[in-house]
PDB file of N, CA and C in Angstrom:
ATOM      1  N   UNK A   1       6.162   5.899   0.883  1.00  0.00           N
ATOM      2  CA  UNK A   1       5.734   7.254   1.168  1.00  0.00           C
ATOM      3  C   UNK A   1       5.549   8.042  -0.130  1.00  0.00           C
ATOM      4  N   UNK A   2       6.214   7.345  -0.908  1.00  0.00           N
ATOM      5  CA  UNK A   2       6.230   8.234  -1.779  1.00  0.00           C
ATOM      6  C   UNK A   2       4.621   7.899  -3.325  1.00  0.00           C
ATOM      7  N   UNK A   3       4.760   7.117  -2.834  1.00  0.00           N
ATOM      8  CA  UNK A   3       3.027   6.511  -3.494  1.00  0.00           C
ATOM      9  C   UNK A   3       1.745   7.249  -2.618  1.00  0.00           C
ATOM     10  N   UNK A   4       2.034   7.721  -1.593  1.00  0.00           N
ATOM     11  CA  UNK A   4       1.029   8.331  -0.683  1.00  0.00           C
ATOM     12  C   UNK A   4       1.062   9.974  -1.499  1.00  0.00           C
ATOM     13  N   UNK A   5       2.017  10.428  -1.357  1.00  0.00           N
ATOM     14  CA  UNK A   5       1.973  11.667  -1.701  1.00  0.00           C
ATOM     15  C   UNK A   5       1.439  11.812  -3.283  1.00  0.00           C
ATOM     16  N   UNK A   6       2.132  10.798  -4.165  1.00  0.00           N
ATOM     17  CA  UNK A   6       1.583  11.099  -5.354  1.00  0.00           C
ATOM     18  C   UNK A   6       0.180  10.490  -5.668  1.00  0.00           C
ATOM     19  N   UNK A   7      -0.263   9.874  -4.591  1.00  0.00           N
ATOM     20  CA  UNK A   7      -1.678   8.967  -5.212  1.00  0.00           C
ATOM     21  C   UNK A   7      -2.747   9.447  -4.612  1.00  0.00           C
ATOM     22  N   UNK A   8      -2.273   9.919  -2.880  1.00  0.00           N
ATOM     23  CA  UNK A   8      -3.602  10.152  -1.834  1.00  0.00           C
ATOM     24  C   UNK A   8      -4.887  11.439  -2.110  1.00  0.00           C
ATOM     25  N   UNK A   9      -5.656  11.031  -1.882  1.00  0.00           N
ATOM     26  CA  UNK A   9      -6.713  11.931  -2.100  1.00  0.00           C
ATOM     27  C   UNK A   9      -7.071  12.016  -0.650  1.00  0.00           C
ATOM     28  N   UNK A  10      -7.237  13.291  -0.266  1.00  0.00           N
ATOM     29  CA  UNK A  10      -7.163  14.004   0.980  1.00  0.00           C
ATOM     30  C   UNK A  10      -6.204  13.717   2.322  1.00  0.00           C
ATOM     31  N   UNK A  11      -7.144  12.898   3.323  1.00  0.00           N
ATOM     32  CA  UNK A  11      -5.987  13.316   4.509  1.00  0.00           C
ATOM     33  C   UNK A  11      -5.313  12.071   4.792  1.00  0.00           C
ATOM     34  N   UNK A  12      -4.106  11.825   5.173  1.00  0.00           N
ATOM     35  CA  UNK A  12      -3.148  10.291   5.358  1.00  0.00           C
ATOM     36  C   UNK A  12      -3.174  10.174   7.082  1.00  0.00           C
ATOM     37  N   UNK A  13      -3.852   9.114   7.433  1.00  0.00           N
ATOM     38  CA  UNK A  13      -2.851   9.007   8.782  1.00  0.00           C
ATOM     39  C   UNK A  13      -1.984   7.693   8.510  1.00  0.00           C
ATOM     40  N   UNK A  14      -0.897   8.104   9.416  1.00  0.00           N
ATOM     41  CA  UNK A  14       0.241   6.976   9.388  1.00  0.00           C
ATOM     42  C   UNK A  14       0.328   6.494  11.055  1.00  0.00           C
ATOM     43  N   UNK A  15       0.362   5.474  11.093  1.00  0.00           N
ATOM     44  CA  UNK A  15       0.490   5.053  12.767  1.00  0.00           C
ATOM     45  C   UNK A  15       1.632   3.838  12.615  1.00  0.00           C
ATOM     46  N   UNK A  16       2.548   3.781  13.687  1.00  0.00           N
ATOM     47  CA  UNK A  16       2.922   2.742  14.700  1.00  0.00           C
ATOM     48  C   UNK A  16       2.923   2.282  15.815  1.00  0.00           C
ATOM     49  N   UNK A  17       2.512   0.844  15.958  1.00  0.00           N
ATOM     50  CA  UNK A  17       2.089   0.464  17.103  1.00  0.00           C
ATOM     51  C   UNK A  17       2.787  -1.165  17.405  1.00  0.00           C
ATOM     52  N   UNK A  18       2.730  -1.497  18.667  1.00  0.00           N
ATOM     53  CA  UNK A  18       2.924  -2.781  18.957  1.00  0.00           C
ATOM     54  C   UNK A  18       1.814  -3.313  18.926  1.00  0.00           C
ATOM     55  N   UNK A  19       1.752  -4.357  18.178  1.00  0.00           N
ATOM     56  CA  UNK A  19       0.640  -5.815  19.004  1.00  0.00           C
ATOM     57  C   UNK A  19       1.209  -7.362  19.138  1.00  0.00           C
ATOM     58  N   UNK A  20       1.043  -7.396  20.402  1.00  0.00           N
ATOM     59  CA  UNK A  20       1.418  -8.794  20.150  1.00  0.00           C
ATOM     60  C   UNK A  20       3.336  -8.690  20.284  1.00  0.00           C
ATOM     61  N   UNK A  21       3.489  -9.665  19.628  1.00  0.00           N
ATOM     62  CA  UNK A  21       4.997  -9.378  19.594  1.00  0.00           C
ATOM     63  C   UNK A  21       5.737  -9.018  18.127  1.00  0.00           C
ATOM     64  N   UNK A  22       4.771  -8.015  17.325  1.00  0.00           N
ATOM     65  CA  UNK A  22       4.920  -7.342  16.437  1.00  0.00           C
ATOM     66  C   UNK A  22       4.739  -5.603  16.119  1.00  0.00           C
ATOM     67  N   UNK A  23       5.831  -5.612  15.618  1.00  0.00           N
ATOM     68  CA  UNK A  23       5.417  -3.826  14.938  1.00  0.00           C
ATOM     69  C   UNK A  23       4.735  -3.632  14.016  1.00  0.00           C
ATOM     70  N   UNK A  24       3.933  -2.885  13.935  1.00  0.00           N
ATOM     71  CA  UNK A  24       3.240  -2.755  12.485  1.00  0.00           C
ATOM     72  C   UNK A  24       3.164  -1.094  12.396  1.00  0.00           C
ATOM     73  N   UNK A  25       3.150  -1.025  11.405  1.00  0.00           N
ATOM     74  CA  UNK A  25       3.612   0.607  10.003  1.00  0.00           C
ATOM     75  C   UNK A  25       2.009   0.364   9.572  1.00  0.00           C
ATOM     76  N   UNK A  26       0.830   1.235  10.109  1.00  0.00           N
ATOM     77  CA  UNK A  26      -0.147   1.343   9.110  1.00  0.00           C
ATOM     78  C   UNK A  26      -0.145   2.662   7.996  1.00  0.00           C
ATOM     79  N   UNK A  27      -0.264   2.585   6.902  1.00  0.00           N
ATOM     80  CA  UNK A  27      -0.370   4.389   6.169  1.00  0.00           C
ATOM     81  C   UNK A  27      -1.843   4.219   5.610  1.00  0.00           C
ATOM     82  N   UNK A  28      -2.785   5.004   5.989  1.00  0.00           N
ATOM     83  CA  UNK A  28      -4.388   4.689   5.323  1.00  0.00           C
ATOM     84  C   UNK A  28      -4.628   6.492   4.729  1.00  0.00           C
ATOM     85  N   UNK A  29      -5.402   5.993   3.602  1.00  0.00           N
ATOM     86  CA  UNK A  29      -6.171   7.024   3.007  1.00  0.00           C
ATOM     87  C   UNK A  29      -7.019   7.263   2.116  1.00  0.00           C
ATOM     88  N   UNK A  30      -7.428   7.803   2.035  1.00  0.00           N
ATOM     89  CA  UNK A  30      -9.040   7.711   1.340  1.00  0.00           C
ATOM     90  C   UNK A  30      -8.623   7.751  -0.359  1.00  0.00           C
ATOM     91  N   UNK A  31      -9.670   6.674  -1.051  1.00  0.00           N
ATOM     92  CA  UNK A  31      -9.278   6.258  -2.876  1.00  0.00           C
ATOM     93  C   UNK A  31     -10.565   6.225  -3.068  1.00  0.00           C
ATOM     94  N   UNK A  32     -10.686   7.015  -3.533  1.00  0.00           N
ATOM     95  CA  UNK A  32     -12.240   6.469  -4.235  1.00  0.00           C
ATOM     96  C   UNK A  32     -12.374   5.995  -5.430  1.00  0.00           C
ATOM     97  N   UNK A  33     -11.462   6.209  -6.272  1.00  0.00           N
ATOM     98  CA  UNK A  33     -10.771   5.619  -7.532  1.00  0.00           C
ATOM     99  C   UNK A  33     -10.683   4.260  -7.583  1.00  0.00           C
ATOM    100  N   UNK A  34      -9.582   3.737  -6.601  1.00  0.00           N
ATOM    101  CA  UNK A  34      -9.331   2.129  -6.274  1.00  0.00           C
ATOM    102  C   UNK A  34     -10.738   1.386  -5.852  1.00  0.00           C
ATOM    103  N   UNK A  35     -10.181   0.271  -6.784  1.00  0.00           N
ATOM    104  CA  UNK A  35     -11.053  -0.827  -6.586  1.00  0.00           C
ATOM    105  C   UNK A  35     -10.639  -2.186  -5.953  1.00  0.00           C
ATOM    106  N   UNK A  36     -11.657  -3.497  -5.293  1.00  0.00           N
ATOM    107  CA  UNK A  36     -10.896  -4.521  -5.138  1.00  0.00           C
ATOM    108  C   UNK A  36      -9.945  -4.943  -5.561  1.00  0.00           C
ATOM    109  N   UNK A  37     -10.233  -5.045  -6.760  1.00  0.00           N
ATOM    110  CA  UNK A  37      -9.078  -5.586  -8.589  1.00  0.00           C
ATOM    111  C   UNK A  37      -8.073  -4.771  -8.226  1.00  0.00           C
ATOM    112  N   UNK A  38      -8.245  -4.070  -7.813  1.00  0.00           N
ATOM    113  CA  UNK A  38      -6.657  -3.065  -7.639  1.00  0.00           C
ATOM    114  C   UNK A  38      -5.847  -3.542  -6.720  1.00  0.00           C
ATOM    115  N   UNK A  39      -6.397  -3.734  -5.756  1.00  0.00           N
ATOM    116  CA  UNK A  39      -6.008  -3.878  -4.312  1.00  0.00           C
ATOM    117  C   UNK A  39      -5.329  -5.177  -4.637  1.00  0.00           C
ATOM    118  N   UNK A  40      -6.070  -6.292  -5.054  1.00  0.00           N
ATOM    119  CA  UNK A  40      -5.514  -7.899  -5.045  1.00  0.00           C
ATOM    120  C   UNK A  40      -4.664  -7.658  -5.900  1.00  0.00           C
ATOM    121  N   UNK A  41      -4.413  -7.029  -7.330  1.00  0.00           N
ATOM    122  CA  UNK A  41      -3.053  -7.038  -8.532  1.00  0.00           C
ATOM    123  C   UNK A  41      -2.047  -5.780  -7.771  1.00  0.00           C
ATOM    124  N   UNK A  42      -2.119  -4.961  -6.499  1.00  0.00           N
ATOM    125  CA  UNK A  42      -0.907  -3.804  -6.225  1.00  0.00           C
ATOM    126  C   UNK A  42       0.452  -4.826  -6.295  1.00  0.00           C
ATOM    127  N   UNK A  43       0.833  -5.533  -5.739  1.00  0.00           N
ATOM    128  CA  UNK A  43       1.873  -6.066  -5.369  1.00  0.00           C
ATOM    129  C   UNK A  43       2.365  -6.766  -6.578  1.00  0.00           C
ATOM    130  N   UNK A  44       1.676  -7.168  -7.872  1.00  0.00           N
ATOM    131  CA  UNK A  44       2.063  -7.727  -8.719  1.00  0.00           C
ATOM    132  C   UNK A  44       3.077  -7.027  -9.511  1.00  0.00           C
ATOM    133  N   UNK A  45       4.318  -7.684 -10.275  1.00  0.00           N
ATOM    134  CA  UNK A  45       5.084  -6.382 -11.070  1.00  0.00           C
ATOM    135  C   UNK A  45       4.350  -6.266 -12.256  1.00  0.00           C
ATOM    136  N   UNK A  46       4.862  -4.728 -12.183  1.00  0.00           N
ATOM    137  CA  UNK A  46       3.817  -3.945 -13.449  1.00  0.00           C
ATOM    138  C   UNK A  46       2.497  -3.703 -13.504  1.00  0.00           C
ATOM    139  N   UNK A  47       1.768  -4.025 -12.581  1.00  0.00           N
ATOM    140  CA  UNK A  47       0.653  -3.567 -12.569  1.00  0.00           C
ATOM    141  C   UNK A  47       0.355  -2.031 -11.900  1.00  0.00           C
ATOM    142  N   UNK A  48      -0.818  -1.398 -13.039  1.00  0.00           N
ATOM    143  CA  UNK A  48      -0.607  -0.177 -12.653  1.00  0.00           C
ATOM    144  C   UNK A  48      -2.196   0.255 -12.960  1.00  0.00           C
ATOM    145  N   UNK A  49      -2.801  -0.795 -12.190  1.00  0.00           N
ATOM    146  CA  UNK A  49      -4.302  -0.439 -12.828  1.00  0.00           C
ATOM    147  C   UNK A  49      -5.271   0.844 -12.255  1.00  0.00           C
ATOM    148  N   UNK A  50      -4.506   1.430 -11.258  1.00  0.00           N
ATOM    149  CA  UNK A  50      -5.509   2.543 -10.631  1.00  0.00           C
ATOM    150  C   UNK A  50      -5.517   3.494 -11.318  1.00  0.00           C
ATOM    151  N   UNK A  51      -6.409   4.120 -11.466  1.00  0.00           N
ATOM    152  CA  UNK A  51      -7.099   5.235 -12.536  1.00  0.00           C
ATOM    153  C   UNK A  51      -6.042   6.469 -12.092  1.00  0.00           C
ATOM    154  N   UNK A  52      -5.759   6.818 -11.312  1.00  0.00           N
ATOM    155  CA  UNK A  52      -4.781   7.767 -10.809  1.00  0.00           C
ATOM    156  C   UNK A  52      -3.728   7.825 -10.995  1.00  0.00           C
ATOM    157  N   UNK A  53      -3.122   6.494 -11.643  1.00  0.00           N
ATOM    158  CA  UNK A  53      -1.618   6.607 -11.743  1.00  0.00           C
ATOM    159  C   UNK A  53      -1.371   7.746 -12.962  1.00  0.00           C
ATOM    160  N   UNK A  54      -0.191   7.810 -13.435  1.00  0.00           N
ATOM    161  CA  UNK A  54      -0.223   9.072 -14.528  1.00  0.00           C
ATOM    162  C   UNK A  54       0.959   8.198 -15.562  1.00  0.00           C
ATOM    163  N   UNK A  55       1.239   7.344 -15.563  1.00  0.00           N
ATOM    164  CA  UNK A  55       2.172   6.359 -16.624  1.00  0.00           C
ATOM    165  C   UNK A  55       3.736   6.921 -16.538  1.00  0.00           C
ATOM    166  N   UNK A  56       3.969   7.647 -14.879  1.00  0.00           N
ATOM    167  CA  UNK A  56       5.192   7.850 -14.980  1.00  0.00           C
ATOM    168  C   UNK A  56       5.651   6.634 -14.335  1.00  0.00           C
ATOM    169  N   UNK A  57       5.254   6.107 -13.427  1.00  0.00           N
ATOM    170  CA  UNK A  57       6.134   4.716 -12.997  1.00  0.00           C
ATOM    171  C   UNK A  57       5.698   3.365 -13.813  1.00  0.00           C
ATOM    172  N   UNK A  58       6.231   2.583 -12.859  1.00  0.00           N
ATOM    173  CA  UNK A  58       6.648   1.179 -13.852  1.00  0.00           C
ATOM    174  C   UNK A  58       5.610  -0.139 -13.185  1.00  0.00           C
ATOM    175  N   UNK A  59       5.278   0.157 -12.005  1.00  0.00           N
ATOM    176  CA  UNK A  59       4.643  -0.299 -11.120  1.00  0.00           C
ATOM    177  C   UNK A  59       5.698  -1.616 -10.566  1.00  0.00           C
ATOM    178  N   UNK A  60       6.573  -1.287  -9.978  1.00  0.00           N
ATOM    179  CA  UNK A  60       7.312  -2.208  -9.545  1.00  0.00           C
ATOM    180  C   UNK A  60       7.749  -1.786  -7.889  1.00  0.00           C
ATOM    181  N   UNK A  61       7.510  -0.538  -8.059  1.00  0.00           N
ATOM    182  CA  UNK A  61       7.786  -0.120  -6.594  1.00  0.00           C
ATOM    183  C   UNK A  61       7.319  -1.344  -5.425  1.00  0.00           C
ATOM    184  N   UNK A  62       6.048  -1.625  -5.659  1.00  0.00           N
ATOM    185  CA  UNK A  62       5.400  -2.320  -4.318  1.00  0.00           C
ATOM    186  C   UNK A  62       5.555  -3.520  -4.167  1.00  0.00           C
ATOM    187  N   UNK A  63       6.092  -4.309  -5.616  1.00  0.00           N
ATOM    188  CA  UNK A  63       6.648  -6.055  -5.581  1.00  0.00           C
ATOM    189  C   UNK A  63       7.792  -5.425  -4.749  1.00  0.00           C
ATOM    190  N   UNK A  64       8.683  -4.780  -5.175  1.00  0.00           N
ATOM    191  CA  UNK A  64      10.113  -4.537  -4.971  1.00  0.00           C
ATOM    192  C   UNK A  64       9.957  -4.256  -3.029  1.00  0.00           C
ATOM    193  N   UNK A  65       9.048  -3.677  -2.376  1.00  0.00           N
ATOM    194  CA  UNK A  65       8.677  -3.594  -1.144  1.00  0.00           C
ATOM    195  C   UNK A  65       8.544  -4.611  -0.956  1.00  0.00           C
ATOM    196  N   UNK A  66       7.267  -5.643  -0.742  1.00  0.00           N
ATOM    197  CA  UNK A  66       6.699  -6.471  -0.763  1.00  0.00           C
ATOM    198  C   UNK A  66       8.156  -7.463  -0.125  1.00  0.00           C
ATOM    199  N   UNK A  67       8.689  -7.579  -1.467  1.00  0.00           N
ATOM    200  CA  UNK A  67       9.878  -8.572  -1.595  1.00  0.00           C
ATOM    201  C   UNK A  67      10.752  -8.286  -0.469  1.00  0.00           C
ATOM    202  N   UNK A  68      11.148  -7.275  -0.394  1.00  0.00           N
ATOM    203  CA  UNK A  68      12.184  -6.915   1.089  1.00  0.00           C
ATOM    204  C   UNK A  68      11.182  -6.803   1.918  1.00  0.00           C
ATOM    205  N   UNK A  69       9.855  -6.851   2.756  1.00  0.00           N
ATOM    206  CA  UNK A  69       9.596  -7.158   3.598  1.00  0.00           C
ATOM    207  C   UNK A  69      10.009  -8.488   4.221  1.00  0.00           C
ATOM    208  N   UNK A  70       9.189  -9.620   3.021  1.00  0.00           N
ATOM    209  CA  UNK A  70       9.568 -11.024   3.737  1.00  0.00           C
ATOM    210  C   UNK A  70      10.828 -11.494   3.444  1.00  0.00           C
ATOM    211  N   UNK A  71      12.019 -10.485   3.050  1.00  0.00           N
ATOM    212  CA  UNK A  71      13.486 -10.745   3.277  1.00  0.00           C
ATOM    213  C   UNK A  71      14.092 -10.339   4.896  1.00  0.00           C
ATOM    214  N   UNK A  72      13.231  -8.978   5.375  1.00  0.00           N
ATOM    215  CA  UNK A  72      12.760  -8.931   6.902  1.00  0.00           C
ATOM    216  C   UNK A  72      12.317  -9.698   7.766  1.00  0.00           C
ATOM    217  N   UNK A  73      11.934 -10.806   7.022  1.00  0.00           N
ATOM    218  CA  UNK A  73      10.774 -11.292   8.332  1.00  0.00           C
ATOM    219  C   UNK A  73       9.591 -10.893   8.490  1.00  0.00           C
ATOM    220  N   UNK A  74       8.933  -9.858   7.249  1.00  0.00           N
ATOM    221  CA  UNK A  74       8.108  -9.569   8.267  1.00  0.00           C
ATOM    222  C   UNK A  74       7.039  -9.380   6.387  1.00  0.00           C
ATOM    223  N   UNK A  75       6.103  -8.618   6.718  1.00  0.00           N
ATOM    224  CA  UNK A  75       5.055  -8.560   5.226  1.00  0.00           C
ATOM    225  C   UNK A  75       4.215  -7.407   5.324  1.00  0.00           C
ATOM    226  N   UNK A  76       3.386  -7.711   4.584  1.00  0.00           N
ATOM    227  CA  UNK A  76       3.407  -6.382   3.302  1.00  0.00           C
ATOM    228  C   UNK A  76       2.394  -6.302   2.516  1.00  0.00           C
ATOM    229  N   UNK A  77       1.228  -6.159   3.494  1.00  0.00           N
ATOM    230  CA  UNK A  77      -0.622  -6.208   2.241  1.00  0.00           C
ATOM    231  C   UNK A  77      -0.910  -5.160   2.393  1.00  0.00           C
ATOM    232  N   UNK A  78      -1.821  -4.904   1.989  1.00  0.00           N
ATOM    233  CA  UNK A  78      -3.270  -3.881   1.475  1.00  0.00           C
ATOM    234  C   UNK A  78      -4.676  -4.352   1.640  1.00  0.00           C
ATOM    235  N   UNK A  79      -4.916  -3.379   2.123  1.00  0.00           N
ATOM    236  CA  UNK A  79      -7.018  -3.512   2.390  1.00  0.00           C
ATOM    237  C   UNK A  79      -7.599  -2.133   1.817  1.00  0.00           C
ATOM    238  N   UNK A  80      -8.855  -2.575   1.361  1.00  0.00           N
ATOM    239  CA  UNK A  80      -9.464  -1.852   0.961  1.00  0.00           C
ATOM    240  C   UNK A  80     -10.894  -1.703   1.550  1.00  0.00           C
ATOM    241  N   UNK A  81     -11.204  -0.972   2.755  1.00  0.00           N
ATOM    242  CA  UNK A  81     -12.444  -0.849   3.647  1.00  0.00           C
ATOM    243  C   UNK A  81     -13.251   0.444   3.626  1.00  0.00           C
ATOM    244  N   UNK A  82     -14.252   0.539   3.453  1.00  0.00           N
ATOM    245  CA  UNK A  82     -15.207   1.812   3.451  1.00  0.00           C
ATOM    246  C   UNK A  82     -14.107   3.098   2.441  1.00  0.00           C
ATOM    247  N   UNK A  83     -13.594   2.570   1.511  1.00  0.00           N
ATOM    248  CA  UNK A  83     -12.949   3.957   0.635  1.00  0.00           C
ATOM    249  C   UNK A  83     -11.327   4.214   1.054  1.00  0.00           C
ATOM    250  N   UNK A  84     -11.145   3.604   1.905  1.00  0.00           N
ATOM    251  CA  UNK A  84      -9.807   3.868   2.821  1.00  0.00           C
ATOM    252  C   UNK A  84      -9.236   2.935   2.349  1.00  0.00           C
ATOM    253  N   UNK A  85      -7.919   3.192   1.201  1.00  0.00           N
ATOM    254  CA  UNK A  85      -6.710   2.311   1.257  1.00  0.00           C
ATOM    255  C   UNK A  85      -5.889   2.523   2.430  1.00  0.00           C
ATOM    256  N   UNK A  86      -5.655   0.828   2.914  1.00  0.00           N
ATOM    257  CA  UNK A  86      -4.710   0.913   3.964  1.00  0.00           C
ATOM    258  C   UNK A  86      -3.693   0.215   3.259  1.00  0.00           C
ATOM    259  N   UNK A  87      -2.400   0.131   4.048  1.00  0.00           N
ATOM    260  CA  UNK A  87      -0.987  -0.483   3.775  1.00  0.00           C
ATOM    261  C   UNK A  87      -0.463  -0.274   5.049  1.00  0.00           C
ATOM    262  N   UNK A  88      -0.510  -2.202   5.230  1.00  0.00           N
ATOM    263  CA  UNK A  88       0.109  -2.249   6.336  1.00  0.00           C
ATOM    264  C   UNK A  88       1.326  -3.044   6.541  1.00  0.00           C
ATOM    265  N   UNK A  89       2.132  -2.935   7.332  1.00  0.00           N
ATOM    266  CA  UNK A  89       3.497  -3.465   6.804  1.00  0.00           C
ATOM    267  C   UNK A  89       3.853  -3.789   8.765  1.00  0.00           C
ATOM    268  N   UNK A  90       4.163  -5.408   8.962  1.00  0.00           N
ATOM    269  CA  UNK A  90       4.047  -6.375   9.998  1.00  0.00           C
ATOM    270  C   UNK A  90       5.279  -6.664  10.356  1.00  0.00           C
ATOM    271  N   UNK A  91       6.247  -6.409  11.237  1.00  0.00           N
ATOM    272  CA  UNK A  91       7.499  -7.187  11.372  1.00  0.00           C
ATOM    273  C   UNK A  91       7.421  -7.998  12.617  1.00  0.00           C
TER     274      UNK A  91
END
């Protein structure tokens, strides 16, 4: 949540829903900044390639997620469709 507030450019929706015999956490919002390259290196540690960041973090936040998802059971990507970063998170 806290990457939404400092990164999002305009409006966030956040949804939960069942499918299937899973929960899923979507948070989407519009980047016009972010690129593919971004999207495939977020989860890597230290990477901090989006033009928006401001060099106060370390970029470890989202491995460090990532990692306790599939300590959950459950995971932890990113899409990048028509301008809309999504993050969706599967248990």
């Amino acid at each position: 949540m806290s990457n939404v507030l400092k990164h999002a450019s305009g409006s966030v929706r956040i949804s939960l829903k069942e499918e299937s015999s899973s929960i899923v956490f979507i948070i989407r919002n519009k980047m016009d900044v972010m690129t593919e390259q971004d999207v495939e290196g977020i989860f890597d540690r230290f990477y901090t390639g989006d033009t928006a960041r401001n060099k106060k973090g370390t970029g470890l936040g989202l491995s460090i997620a990532q990692s306790l998802m599939k300590k959950m059971n459950g995971e932890l990507f990113a899409t990048l469709k028509n301008h809309q970063f999504i993050m969706t998170c599967r248990w």
